[in-house]
N, C-alpha and C. Protein backbone atom coordinates (compact mmCIF):
# COMPACT_ATOMS: atom_id res chain seq x y z
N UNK A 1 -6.21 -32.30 64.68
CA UNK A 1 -4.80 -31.94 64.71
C UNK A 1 -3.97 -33.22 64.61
N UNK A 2 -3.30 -32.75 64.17
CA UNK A 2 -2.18 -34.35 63.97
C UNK A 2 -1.07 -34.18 64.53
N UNK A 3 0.20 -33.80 64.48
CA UNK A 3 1.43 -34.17 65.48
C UNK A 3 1.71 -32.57 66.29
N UNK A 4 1.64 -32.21 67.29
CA UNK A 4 2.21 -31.01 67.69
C UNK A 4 3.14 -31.58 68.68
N UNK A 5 4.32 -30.41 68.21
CA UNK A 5 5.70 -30.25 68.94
C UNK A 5 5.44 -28.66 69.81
N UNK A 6 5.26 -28.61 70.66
CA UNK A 6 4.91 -27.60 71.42
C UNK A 6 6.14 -27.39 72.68
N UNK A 7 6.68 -26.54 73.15
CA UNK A 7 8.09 -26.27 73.95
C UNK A 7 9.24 -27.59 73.70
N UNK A 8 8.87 -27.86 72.60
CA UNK A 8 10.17 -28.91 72.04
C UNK A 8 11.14 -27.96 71.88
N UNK A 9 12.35 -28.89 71.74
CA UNK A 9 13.80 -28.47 71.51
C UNK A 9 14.71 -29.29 71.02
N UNK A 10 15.37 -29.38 69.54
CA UNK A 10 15.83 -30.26 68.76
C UNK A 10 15.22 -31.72 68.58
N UNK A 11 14.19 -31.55 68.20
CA UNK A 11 13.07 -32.34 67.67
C UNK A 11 12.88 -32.83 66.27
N UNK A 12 12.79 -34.07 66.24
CA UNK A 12 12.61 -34.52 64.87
C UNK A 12 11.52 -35.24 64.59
N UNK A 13 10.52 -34.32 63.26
CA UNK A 13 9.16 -34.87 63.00
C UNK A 13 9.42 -35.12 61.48
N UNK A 14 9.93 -36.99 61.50
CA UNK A 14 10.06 -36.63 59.93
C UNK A 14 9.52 -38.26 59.27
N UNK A 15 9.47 -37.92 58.22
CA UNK A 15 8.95 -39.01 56.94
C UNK A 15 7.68 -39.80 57.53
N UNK A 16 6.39 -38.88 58.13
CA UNK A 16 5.45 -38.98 58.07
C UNK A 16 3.97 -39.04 56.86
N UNK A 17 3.36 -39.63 56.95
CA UNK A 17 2.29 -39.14 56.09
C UNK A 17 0.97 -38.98 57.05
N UNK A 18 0.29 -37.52 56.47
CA UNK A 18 -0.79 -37.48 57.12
C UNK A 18 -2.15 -36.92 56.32
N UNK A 19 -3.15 -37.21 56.42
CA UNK A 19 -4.37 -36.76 55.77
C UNK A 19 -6.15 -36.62 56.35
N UNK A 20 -6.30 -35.87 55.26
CA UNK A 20 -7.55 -35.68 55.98
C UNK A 20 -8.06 -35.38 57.70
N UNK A 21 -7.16 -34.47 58.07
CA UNK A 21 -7.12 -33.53 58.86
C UNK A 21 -8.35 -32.62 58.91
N UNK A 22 -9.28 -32.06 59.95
CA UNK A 22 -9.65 -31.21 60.03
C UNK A 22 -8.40 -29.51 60.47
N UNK A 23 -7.68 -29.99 60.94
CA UNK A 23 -7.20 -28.72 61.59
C UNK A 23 -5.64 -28.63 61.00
N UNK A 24 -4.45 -28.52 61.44
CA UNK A 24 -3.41 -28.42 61.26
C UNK A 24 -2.60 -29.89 61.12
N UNK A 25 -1.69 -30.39 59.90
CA UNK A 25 -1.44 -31.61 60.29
C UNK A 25 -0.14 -31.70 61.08
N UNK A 26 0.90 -30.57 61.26
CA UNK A 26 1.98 -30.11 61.82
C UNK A 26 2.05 -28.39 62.59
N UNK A 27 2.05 -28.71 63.88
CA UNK A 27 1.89 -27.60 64.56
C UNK A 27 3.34 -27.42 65.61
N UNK A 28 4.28 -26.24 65.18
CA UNK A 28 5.48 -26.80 66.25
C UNK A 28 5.29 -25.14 66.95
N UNK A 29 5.55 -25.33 68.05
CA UNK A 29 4.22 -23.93 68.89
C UNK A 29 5.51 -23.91 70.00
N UNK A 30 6.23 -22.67 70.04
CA UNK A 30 7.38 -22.30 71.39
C UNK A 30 8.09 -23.28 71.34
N UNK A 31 8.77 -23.58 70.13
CA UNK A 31 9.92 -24.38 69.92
C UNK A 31 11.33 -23.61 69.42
N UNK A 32 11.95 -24.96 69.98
CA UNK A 32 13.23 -23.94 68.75
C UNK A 32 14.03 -25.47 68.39
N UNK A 33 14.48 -24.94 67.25
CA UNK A 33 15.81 -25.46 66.87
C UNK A 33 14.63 -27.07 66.10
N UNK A 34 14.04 -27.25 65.88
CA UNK A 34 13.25 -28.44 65.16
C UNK A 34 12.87 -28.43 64.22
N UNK A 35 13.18 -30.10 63.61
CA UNK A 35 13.13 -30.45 62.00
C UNK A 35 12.22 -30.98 61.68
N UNK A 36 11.39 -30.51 60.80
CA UNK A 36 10.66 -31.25 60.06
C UNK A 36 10.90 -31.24 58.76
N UNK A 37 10.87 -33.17 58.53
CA UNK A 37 11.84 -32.94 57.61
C UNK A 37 11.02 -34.25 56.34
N UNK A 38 10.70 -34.20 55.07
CA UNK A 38 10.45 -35.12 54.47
C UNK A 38 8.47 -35.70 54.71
N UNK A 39 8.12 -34.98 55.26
CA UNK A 39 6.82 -35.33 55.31
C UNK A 39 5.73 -35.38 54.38
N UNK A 40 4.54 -36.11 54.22
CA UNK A 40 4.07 -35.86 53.40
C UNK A 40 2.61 -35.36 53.55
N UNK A 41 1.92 -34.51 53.29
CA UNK A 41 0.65 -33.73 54.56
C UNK A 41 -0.41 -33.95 53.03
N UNK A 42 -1.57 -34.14 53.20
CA UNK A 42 -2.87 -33.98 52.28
C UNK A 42 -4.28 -34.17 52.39
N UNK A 43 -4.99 -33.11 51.73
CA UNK A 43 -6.20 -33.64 52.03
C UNK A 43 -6.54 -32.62 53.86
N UNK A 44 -5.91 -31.94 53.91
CA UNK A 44 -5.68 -31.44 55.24
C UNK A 44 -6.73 -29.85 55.23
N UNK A 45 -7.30 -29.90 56.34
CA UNK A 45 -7.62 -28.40 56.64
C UNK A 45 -6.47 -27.16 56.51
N UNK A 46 -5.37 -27.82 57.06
CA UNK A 46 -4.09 -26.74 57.02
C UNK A 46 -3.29 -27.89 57.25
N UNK A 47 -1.90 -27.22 56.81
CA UNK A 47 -0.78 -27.68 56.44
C UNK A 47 -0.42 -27.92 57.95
N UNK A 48 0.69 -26.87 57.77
CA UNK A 48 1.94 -26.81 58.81
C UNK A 48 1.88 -25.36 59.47
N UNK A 49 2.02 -25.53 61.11
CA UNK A 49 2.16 -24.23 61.50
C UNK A 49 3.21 -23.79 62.56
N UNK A 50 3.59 -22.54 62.21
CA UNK A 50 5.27 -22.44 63.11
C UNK A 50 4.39 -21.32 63.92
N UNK A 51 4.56 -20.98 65.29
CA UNK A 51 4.24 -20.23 66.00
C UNK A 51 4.72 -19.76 67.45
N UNK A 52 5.06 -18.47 67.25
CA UNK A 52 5.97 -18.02 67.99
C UNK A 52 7.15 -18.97 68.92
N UNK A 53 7.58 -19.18 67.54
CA UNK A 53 9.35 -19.99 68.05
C UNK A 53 10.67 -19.17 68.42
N UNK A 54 11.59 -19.77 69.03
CA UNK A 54 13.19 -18.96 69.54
C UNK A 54 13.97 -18.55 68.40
N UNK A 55 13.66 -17.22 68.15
CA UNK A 55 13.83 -16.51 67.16
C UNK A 55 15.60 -17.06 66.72
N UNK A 56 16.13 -17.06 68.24
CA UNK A 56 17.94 -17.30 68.04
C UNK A 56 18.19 -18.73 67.60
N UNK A 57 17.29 -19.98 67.60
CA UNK A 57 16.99 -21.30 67.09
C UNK A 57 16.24 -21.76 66.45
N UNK A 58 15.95 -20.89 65.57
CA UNK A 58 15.10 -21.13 64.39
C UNK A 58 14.18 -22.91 64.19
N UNK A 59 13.35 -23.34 63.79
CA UNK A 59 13.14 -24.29 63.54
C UNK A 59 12.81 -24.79 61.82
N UNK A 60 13.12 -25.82 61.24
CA UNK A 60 12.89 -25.49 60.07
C UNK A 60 11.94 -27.09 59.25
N UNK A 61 11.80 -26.61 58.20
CA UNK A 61 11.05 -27.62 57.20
C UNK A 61 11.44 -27.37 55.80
N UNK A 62 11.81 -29.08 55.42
CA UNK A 62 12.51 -29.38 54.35
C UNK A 62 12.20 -30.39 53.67
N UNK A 63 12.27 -30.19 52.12
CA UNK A 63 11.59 -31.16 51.64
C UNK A 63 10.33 -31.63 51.81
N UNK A 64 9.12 -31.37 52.37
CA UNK A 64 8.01 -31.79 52.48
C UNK A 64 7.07 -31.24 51.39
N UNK A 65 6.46 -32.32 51.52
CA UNK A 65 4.54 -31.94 50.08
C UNK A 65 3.63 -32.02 51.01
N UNK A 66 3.31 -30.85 50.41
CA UNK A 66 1.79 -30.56 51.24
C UNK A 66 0.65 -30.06 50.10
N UNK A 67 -0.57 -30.87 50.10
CA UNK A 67 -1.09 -31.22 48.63
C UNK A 67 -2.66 -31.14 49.14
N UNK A 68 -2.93 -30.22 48.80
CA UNK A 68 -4.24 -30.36 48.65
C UNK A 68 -5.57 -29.81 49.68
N UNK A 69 -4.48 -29.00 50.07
CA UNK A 69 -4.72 -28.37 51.51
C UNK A 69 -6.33 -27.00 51.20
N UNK A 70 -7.04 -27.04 52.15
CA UNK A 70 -8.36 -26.87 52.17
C UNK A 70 -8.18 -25.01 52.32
N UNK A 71 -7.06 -24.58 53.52
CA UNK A 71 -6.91 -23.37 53.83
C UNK A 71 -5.33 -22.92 53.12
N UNK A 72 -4.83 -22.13 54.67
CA UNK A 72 -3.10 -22.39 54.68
C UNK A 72 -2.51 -23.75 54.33
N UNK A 73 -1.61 -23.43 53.59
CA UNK A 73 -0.17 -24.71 53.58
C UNK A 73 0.21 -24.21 55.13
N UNK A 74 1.21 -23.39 54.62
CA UNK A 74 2.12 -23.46 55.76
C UNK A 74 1.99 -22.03 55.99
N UNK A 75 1.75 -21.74 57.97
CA UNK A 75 0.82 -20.85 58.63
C UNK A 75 2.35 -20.27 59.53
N UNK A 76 2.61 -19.33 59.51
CA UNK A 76 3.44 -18.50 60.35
C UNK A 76 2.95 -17.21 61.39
N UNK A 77 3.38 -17.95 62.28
CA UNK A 77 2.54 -16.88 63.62
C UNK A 77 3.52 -16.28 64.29
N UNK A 78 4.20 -15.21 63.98
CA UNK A 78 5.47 -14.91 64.87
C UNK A 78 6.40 -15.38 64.92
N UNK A 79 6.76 -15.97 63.97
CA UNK A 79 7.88 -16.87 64.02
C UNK A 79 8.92 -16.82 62.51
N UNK A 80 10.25 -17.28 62.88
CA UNK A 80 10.92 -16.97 61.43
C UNK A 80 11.89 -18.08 60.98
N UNK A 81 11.20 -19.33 60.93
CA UNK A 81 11.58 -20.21 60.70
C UNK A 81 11.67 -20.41 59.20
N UNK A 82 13.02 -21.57 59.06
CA UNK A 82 13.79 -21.78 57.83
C UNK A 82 12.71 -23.01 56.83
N UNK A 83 12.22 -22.13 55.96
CA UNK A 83 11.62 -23.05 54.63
C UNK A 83 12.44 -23.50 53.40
N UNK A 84 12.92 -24.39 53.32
CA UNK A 84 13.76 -25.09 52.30
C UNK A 84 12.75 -26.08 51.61
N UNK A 85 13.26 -26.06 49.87
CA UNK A 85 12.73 -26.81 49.43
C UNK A 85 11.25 -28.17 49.23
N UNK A 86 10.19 -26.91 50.27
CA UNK A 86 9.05 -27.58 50.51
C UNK A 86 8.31 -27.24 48.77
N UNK A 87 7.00 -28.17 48.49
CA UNK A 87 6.10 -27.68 48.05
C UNK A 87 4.73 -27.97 48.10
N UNK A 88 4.08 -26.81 48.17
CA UNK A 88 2.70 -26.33 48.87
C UNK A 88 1.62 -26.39 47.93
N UNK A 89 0.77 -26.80 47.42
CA UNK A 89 0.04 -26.59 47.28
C UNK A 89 -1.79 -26.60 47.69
N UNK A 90 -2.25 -25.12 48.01
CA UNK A 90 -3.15 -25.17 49.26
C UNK A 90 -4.28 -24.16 48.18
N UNK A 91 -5.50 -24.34 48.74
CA UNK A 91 -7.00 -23.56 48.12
C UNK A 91 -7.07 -22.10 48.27
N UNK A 92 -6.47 -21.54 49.37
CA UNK A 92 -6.61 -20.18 50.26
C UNK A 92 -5.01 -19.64 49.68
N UNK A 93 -3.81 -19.69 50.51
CA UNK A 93 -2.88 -19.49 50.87
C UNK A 93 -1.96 -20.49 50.92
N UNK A 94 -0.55 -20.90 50.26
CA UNK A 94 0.43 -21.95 50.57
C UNK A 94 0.85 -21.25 51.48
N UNK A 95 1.20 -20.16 51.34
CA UNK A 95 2.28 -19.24 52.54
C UNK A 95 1.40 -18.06 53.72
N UNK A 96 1.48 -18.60 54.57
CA UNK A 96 0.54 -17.37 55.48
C UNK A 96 1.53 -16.68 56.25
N UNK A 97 1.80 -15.51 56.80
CA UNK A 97 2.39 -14.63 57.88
C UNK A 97 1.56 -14.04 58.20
N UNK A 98 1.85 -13.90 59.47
CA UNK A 98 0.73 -12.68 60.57
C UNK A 98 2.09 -12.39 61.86
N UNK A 99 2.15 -11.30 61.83
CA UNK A 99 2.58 -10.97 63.38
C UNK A 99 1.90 -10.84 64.23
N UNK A 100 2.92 -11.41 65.36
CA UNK A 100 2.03 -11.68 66.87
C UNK A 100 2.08 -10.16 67.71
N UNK A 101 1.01 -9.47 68.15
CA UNK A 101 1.11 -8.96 68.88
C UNK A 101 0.18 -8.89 70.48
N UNK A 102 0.73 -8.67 71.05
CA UNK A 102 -0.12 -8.75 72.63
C UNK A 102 0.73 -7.25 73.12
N UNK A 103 -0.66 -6.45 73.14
CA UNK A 103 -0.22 -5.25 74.35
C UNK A 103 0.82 -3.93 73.19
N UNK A 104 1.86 -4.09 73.75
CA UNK A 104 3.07 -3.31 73.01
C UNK A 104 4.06 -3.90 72.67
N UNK A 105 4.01 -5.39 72.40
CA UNK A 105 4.63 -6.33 72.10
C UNK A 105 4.27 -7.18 70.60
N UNK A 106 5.21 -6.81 69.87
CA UNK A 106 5.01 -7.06 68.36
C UNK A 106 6.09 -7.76 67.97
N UNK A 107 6.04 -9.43 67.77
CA UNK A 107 6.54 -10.11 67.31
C UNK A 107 6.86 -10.55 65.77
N UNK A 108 7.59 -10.17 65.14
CA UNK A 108 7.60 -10.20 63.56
C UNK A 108 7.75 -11.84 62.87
N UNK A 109 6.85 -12.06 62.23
CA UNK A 109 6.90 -13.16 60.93
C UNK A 109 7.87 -13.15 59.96
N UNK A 110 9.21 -13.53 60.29
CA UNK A 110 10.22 -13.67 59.27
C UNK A 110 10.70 -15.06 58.71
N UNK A 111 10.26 -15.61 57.90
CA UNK A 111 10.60 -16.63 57.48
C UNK A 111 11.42 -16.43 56.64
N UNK A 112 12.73 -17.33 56.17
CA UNK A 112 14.09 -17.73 55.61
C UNK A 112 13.24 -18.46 54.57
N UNK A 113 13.31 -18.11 53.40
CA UNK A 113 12.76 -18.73 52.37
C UNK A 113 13.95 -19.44 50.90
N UNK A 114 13.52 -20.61 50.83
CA UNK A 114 14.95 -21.16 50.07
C UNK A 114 14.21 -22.52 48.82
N UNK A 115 13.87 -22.14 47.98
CA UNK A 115 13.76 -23.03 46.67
C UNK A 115 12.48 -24.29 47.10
N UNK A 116 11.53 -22.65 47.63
CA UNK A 116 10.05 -23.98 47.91
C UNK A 116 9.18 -23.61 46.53
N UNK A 117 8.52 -24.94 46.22
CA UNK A 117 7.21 -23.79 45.20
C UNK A 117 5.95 -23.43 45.71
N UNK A 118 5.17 -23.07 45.73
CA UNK A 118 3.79 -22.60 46.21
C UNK A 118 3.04 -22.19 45.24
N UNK A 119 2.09 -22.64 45.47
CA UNK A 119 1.26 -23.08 44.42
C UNK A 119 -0.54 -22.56 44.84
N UNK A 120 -1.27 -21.92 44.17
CA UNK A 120 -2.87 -21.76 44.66
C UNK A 120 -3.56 -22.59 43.59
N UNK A 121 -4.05 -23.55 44.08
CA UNK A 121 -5.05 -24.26 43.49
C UNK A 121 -6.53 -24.09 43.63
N UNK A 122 -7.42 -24.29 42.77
CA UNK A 122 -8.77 -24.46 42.67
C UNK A 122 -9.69 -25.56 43.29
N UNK A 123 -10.35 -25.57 43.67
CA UNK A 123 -10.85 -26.81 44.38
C UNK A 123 -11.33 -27.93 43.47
N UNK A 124 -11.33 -28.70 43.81
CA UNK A 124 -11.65 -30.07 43.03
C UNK A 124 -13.22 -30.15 43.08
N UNK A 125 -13.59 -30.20 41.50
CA UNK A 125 -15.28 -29.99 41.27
C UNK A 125 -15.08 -31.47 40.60
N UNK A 126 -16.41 -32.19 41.04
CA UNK A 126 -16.27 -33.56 39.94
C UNK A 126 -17.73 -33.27 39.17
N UNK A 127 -17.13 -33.56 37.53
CA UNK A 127 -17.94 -33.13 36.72
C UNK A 127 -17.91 -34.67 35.81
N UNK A 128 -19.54 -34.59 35.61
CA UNK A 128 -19.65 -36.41 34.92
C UNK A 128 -20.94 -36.09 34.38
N UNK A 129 -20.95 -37.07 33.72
CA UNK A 129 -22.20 -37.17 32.48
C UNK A 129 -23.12 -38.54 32.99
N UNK A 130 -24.05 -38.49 32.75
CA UNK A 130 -25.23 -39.87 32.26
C UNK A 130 -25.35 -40.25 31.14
N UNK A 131 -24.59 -39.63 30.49
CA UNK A 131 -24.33 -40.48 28.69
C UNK A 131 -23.28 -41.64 28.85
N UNK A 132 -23.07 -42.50 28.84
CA UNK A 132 -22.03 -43.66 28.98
C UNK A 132 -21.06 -43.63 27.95
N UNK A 133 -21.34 -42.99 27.15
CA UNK A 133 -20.32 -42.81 25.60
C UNK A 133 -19.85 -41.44 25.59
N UNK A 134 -20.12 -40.62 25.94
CA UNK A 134 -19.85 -39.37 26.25
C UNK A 134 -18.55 -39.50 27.61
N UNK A 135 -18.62 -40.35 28.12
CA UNK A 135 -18.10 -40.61 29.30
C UNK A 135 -16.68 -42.08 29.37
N UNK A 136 -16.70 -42.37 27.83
CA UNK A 136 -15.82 -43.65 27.18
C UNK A 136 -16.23 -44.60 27.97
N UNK A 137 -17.24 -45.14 28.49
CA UNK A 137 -17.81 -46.29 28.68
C UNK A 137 -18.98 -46.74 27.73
N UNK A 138 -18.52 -48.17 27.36
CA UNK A 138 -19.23 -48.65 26.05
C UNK A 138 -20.77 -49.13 26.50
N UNK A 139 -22.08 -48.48 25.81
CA UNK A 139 -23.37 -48.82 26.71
C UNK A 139 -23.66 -49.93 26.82
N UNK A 140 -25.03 -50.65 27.59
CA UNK A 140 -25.08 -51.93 28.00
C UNK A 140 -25.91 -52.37 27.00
């Protein structure tokens, strides 16, 4: 895991770079009102994850690349935080929602969505030859 903002409140997680993550590289968990803003995430198990935040203080993410991501980009757990101008590109899912529920209590995944791209990519296969000329290297 890389930076979690967890019962934060007007929080700023910004112009980071992070990679090669096993787990989440941005996790903001019972927050409200926090920016993440300009980051740059890759190479990551998962992106970014908003989870069950103050629905009345939204928290948001802007401008960030998230590149190359193994699962989720960006993971929404009950929460309906503001996505501006991110772009995602992830193996599984750029965009995940799930509602939270416990008991008779059903929390809805509403995210504010505003001029992100998202993108599903293929995984990176490396494909090479033992011919040296086949391969534009001149033989020995």
């Amino acid at each position: 895991m890389g930076i979690v903002a967890e019962n934060a409140r007007d929080a700023l997680v910004e112009n980071n770079e992070l990679d090669h993550l096993a787990a989440y590289a941005i996790m903001v968990r019972a927050s409200a009102n926090v920016m993440i803003r300009a980051n740059r995430i890759h190479n990551c198990g998962y992106g970014m994850a908003f989870v069950l935040g103050d629905e009345a203080h939204p928290s948001t993410a802007v401008d960030n690349s998230l590149i190359a991501l193994r699962h989720y980009g960006i993971d929404i757990i009950g929460d309906s935080p503001i996505l501006r101008g991110n772009r995602v590109y992830a193996q599984v899912a750029p965009l995940h929602t799930a509602d939270f529920e416990q008991g008779a209590q059903k929390i809805h995944a509403n995210p504010f969505l505003d001029n992100n791209t998202f993108e599903v990519i293929a995984p990176a296969v490396a494909v090479g030859t033992n011919d040296r000329s086949k391969a534009g290297i001149a033989p020995r």
